[in-house]
PDB file of N, CA and C in Angstrom:
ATOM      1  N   UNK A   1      49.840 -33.998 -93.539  1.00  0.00           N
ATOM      2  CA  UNK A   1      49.805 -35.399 -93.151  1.00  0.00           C
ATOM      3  C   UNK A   1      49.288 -35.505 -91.723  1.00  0.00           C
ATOM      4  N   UNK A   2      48.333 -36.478 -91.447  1.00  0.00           N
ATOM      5  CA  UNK A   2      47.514 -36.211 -90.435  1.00  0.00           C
ATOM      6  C   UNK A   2      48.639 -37.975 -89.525  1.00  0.00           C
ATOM      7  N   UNK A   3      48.821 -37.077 -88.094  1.00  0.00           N
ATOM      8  CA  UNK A   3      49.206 -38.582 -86.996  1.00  0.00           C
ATOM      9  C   UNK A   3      48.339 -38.649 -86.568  1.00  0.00           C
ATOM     10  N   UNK A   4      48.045 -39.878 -86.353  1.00  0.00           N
ATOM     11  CA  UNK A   4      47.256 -40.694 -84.922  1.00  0.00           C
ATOM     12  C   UNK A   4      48.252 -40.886 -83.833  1.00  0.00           C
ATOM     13  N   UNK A   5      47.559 -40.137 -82.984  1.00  0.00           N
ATOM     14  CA  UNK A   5      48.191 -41.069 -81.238  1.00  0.00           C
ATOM     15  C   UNK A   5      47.740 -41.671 -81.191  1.00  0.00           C
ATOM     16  N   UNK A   6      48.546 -42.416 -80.644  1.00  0.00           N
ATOM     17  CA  UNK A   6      48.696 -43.602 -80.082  1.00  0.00           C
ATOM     18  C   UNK A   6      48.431 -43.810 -78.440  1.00  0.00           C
ATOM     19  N   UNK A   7      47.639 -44.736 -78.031  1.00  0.00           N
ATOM     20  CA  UNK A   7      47.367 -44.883 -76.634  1.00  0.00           C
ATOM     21  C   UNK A   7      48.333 -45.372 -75.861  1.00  0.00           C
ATOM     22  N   UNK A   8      48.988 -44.265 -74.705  1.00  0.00           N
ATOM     23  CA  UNK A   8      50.245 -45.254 -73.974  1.00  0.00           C
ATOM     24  C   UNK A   8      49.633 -47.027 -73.686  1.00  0.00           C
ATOM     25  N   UNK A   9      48.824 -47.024 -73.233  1.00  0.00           N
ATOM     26  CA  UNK A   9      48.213 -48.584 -72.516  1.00  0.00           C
ATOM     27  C   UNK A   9      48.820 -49.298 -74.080  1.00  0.00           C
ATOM     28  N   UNK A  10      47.820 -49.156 -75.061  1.00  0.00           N
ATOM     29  CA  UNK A  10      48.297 -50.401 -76.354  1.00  0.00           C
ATOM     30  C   UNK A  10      49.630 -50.077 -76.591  1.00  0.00           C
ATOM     31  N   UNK A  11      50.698 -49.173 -76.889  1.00  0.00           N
ATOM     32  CA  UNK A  11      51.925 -49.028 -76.546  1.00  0.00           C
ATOM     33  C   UNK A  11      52.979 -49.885 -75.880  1.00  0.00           C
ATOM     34  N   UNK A  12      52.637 -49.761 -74.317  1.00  0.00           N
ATOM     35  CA  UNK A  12      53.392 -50.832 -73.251  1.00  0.00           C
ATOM     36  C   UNK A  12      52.263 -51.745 -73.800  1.00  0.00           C
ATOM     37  N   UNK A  13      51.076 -52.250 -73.536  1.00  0.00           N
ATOM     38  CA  UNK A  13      50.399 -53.259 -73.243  1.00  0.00           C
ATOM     39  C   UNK A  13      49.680 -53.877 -74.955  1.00  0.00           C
ATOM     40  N   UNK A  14      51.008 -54.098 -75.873  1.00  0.00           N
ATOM     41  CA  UNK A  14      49.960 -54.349 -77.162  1.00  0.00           C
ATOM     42  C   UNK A  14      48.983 -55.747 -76.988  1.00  0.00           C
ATOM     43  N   UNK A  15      48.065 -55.725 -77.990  1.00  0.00           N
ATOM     44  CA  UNK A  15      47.268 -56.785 -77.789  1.00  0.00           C
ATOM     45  C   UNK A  15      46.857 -57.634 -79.344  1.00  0.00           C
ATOM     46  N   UNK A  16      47.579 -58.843 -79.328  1.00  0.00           N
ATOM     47  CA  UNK A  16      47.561 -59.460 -80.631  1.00  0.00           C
ATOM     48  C   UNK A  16      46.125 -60.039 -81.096  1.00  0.00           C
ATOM     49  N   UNK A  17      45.844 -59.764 -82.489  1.00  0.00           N
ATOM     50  CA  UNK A  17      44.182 -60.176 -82.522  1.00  0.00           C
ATOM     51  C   UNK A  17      44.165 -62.016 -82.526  1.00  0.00           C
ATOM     52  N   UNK A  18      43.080 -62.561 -81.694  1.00  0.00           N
ATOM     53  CA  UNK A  18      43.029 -63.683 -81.514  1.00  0.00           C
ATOM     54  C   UNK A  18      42.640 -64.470 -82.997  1.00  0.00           C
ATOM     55  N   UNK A  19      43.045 -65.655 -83.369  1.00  0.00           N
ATOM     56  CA  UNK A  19      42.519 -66.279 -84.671  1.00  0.00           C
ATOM     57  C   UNK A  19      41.687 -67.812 -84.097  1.00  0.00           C
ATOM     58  N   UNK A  20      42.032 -68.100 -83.107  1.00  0.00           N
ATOM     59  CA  UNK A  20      41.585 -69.147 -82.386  1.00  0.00           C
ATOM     60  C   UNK A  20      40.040 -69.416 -82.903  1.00  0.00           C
ATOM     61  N   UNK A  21      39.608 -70.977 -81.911  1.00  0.00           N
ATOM     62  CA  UNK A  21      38.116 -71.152 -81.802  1.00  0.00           C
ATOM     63  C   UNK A  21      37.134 -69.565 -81.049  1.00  0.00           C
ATOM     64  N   UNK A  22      36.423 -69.415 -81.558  1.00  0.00           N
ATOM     65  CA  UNK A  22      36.298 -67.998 -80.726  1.00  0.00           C
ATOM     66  C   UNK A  22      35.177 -68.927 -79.702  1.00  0.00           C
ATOM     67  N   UNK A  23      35.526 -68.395 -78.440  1.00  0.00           N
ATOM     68  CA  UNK A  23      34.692 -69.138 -77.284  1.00  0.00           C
ATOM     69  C   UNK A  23      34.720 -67.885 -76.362  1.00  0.00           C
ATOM     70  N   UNK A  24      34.150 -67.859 -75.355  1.00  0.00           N
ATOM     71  CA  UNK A  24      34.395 -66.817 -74.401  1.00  0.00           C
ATOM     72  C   UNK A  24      35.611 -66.927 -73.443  1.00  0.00           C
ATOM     73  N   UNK A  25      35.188 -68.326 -73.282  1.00  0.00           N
ATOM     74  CA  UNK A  25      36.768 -68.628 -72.156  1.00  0.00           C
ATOM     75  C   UNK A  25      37.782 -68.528 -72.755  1.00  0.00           C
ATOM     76  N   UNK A  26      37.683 -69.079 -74.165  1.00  0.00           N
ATOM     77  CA  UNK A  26      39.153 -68.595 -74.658  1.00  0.00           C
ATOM     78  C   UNK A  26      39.744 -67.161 -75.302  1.00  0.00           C
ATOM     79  N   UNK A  27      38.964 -66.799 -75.530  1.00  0.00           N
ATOM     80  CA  UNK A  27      38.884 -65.334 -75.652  1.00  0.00           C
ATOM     81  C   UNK A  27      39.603 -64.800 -74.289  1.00  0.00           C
ATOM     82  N   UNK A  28      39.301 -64.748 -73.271  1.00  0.00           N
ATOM     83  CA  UNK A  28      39.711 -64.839 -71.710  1.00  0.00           C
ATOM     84  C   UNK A  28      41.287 -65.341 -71.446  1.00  0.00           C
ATOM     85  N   UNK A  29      41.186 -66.412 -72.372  1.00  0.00           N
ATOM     86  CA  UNK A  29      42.422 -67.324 -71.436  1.00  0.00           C
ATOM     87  C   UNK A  29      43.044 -66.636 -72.735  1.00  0.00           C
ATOM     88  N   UNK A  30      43.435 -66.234 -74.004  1.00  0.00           N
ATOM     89  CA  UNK A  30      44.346 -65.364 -74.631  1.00  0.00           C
ATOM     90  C   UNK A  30      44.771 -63.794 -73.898  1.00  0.00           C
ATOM     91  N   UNK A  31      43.692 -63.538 -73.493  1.00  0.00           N
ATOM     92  CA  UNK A  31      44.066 -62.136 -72.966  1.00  0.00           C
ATOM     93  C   UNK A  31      45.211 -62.489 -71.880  1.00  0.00           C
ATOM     94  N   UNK A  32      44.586 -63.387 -70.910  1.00  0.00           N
ATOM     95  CA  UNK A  32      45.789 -63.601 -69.494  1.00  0.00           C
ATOM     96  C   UNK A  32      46.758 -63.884 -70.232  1.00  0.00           C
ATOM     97  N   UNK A  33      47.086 -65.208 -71.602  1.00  0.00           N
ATOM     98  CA  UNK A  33      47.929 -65.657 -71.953  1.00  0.00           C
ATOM     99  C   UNK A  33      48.728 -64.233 -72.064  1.00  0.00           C
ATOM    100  N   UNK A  34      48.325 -63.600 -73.334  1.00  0.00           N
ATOM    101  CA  UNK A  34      49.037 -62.139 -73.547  1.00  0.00           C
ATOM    102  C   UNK A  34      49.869 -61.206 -72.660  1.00  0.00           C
ATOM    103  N   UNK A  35      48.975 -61.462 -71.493  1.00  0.00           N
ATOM    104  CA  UNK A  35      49.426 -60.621 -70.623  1.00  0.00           C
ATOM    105  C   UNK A  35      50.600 -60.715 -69.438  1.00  0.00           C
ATOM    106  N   UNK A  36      50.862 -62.472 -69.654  1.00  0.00           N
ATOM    107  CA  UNK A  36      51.579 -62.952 -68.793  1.00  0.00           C
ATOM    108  C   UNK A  36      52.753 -63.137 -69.718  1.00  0.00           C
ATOM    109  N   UNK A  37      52.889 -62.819 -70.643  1.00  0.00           N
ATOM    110  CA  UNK A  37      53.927 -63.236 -71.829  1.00  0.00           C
ATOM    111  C   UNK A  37      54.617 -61.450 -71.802  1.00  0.00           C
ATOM    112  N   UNK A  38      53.861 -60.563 -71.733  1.00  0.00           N
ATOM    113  CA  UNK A  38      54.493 -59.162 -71.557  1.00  0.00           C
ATOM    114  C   UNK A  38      54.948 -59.168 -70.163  1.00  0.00           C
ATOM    115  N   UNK A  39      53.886 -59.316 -68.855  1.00  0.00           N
ATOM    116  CA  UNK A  39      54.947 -59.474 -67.547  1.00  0.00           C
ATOM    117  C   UNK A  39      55.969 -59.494 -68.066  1.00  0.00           C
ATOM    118  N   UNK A  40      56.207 -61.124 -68.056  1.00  0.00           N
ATOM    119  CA  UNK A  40      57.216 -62.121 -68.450  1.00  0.00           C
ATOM    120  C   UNK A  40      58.502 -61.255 -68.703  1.00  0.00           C
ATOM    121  N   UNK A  41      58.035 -60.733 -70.101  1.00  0.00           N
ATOM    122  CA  UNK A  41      59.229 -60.047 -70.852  1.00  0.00           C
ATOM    123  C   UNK A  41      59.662 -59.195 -70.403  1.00  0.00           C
ATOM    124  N   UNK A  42      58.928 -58.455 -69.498  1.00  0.00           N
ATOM    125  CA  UNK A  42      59.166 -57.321 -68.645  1.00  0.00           C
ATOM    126  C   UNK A  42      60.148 -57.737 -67.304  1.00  0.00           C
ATOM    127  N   UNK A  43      59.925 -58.768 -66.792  1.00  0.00           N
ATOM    128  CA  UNK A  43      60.364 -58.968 -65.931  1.00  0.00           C
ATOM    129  C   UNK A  43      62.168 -59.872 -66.253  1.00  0.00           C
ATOM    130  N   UNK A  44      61.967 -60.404 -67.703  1.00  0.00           N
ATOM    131  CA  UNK A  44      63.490 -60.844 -67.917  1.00  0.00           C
ATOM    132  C   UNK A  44      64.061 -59.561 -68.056  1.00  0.00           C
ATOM    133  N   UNK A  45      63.680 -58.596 -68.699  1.00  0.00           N
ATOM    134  CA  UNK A  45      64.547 -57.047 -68.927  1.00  0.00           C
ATOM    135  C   UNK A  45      64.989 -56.653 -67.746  1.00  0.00           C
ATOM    136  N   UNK A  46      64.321 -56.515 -67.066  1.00  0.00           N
ATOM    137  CA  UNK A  46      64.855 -55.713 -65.809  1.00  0.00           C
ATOM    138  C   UNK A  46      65.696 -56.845 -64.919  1.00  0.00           C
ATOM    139  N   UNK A  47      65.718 -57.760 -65.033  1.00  0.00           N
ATOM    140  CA  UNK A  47      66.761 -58.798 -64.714  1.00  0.00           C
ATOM    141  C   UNK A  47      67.854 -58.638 -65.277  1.00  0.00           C
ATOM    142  N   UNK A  48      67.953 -59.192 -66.472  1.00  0.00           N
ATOM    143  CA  UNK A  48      69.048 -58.549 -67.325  1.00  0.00           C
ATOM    144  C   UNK A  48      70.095 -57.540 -67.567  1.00  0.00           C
ATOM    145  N   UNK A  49      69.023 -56.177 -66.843  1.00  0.00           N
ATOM    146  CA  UNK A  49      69.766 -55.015 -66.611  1.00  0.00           C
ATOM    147  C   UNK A  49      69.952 -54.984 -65.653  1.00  0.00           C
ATOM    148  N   UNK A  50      70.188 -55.771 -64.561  1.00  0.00           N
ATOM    149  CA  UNK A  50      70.175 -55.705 -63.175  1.00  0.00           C
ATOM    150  C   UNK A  50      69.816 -54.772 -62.577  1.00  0.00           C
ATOM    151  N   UNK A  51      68.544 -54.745 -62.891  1.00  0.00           N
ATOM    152  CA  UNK A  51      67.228 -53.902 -61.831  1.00  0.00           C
ATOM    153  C   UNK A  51      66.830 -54.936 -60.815  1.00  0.00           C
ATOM    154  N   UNK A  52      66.978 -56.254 -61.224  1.00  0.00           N
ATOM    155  CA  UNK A  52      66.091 -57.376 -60.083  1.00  0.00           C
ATOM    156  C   UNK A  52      66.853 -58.603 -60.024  1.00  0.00           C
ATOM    157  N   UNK A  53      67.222 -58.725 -58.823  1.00  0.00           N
ATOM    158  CA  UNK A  53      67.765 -59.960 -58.787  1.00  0.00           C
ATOM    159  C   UNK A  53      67.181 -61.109 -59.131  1.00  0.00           C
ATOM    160  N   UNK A  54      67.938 -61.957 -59.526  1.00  0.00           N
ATOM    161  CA  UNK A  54      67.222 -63.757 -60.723  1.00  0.00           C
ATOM    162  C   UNK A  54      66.536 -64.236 -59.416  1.00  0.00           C
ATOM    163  N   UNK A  55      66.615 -64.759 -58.102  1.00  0.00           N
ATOM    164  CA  UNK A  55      66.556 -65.198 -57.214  1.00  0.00           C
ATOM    165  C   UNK A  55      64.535 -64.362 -57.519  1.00  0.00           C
ATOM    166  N   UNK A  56      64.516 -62.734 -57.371  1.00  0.00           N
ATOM    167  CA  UNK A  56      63.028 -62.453 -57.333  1.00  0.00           C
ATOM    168  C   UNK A  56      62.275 -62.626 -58.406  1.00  0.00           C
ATOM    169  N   UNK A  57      63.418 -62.505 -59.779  1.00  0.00           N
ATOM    170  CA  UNK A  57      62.769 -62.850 -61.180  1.00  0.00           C
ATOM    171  C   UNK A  57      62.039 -63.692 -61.125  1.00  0.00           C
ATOM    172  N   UNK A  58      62.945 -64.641 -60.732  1.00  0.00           N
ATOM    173  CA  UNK A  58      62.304 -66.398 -60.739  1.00  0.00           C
ATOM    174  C   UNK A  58      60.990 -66.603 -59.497  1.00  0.00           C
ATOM    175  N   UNK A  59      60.902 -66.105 -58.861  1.00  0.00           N
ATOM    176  CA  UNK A  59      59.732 -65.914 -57.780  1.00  0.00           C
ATOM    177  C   UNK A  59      58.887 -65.236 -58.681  1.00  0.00           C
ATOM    178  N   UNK A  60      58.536 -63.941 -59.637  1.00  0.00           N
ATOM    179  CA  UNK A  60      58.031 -63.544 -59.811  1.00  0.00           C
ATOM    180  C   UNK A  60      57.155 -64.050 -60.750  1.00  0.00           C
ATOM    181  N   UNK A  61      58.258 -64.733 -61.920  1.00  0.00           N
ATOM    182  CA  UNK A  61      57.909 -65.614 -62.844  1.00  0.00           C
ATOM    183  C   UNK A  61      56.885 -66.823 -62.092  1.00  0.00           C
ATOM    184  N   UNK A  62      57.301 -67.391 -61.303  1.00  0.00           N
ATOM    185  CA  UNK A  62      56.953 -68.277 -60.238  1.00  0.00           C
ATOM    186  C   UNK A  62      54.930 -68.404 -60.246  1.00  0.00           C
ATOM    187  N   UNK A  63      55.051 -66.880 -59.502  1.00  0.00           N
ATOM    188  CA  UNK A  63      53.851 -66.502 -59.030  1.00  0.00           C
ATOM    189  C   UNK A  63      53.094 -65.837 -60.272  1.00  0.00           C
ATOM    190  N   UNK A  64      53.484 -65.569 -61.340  1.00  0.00           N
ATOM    191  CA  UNK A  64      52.941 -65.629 -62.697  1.00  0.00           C
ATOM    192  C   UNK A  64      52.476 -67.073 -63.855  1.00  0.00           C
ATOM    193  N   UNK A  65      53.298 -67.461 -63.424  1.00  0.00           N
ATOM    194  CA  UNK A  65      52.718 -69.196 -63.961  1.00  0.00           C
ATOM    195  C   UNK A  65      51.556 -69.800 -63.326  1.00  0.00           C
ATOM    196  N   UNK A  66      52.016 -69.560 -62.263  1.00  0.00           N
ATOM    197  CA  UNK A  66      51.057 -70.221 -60.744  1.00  0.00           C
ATOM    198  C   UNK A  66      49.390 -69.729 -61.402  1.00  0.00           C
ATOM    199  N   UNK A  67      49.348 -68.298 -61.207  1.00  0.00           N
ATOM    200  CA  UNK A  67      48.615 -67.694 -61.748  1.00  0.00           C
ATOM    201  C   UNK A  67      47.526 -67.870 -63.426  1.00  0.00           C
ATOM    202  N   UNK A  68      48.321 -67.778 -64.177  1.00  0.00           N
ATOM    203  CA  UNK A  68      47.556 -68.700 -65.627  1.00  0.00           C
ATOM    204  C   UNK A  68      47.498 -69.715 -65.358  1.00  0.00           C
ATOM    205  N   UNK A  69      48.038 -71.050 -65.000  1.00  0.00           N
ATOM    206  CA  UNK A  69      47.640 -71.924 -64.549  1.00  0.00           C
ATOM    207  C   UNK A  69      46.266 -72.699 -64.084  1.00  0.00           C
ATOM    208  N   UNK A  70      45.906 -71.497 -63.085  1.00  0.00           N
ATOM    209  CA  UNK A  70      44.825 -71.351 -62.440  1.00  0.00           C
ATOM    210  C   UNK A  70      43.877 -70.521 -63.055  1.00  0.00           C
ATOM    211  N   UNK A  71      43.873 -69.782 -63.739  1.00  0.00           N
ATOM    212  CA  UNK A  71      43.102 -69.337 -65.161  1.00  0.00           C
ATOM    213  C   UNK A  71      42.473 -70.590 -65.912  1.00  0.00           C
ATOM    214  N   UNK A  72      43.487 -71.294 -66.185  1.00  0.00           N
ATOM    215  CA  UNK A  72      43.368 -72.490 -67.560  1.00  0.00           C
ATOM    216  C   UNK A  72      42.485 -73.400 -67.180  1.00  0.00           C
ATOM    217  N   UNK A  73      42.478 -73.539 -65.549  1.00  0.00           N
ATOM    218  CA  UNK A  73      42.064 -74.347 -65.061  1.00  0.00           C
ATOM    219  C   UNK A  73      40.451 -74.046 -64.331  1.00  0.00           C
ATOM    220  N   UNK A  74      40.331 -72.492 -63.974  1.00  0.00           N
ATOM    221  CA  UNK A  74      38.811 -72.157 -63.669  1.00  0.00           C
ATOM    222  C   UNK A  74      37.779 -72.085 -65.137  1.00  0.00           C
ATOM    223  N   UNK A  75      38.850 -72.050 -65.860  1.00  0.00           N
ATOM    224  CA  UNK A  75      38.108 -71.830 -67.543  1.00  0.00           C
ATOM    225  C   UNK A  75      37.571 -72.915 -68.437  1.00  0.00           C
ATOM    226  N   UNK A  76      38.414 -73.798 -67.629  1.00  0.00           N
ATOM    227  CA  UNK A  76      37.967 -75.352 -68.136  1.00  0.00           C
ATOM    228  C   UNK A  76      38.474 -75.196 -69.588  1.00  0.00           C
ATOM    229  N   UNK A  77      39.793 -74.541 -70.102  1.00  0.00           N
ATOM    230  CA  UNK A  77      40.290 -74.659 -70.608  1.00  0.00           C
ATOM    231  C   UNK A  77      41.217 -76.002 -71.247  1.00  0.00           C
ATOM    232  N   UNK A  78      41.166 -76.665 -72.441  1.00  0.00           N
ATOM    233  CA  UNK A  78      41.544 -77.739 -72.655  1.00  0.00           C
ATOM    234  C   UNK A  78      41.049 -79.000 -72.347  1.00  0.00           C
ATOM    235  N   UNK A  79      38.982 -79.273 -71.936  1.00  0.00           N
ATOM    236  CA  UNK A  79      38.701 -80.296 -71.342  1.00  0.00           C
ATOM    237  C   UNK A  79      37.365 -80.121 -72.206  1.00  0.00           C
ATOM    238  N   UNK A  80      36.826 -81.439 -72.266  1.00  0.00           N
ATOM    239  CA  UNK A  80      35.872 -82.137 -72.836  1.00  0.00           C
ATOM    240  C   UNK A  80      34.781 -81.485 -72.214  1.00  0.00           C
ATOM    241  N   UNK A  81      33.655 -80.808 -72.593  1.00  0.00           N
ATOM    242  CA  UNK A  81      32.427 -79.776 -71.673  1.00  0.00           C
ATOM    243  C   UNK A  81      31.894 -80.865 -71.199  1.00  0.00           C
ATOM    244  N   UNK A  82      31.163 -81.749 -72.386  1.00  0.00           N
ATOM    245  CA  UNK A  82      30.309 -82.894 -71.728  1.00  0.00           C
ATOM    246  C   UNK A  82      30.981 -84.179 -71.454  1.00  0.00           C
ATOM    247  N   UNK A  83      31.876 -83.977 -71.637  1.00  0.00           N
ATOM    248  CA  UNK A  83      32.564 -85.856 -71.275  1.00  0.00           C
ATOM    249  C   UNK A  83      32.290 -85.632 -69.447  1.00  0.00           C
ATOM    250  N   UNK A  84      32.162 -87.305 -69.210  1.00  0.00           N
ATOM    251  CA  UNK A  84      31.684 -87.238 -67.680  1.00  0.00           C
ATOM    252  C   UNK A  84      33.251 -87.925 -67.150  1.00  0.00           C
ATOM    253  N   UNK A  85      34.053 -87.356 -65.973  1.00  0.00           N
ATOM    254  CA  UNK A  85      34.878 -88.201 -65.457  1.00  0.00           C
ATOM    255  C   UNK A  85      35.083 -89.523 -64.925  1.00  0.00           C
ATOM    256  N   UNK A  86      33.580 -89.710 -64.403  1.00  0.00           N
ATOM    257  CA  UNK A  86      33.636 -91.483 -64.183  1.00  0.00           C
ATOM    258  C   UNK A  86      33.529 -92.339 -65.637  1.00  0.00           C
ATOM    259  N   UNK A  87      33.449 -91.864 -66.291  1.00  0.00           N
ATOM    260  CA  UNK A  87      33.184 -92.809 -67.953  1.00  0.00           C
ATOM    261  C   UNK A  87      33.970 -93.101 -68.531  1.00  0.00           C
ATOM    262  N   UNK A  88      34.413 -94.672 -68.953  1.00  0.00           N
ATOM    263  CA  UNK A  88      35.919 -94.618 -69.346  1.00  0.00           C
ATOM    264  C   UNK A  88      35.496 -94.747 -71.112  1.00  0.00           C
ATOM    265  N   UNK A  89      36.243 -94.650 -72.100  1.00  0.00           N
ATOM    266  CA  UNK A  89      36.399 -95.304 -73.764  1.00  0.00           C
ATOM    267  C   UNK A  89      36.761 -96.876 -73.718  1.00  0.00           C
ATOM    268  N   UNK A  90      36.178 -97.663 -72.741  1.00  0.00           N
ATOM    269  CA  UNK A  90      36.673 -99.275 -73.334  1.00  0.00           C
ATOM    270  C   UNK A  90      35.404 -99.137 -74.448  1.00  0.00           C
TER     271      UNK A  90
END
C-alpha cells in the first residue's frame, strides 16, 4: 500500500477549493478570506489555552480584520465595475 505525504504547509495551512464567480480579485479575496479565518482560529486556541492574553487576542484579531478589510476594499470587492458614483437610479 503506497502513502502520500503530505505537505506540512497544506497540513497547518489547508486551502478550500473556491466554487464562487471565478474573477481574479476574487480568487484573491478567498485566499486572504481563508487565511484570516485560520489566523483567527489559531489565535482563539492559544487564547483559550492561555498562551495569550484576550486583551492581545482581541488586538490581534483587531489588526486582522483591519487587514481583509482593506483587501475587500483595494479589490473593489463587492462594487459595481462600471456604475459611476455621481449617477443616481431616479
Amino acid at each position: 500500500m503506497e502513502r502520500k505525504m503530505v505537505n506540512k504547509d497544506d497540513f497547518l495551512y489547508p486551502r478550500g477549493r473556491y466554487y464562487g464567480h471565478v474573477q481574479p480579485e476574487n480568487l484573491v479575496f478567498n485566499a486572504n478570506l481563508q487565511e484570516f479565518a485560520q489566523r483567527i482560529s489559531y489565535i482563539c486556541n492559544l487564547e483559550t489555552g492561555g498562551k495569550l492574553p484576550p486583551e492581545e487576542a482581541y488586538e490581534q484579531i483587531k489588526a486582522l480584520w483591519k487587514q481583509l478589510k482593506r483587501s475587500k476594499k483595494e479589490l473593489r470587492i463587492g462594487e459595481e465595475p462600471f456604475q459611476d458614483d455621481s449617477q443616481s437610479d431616479d
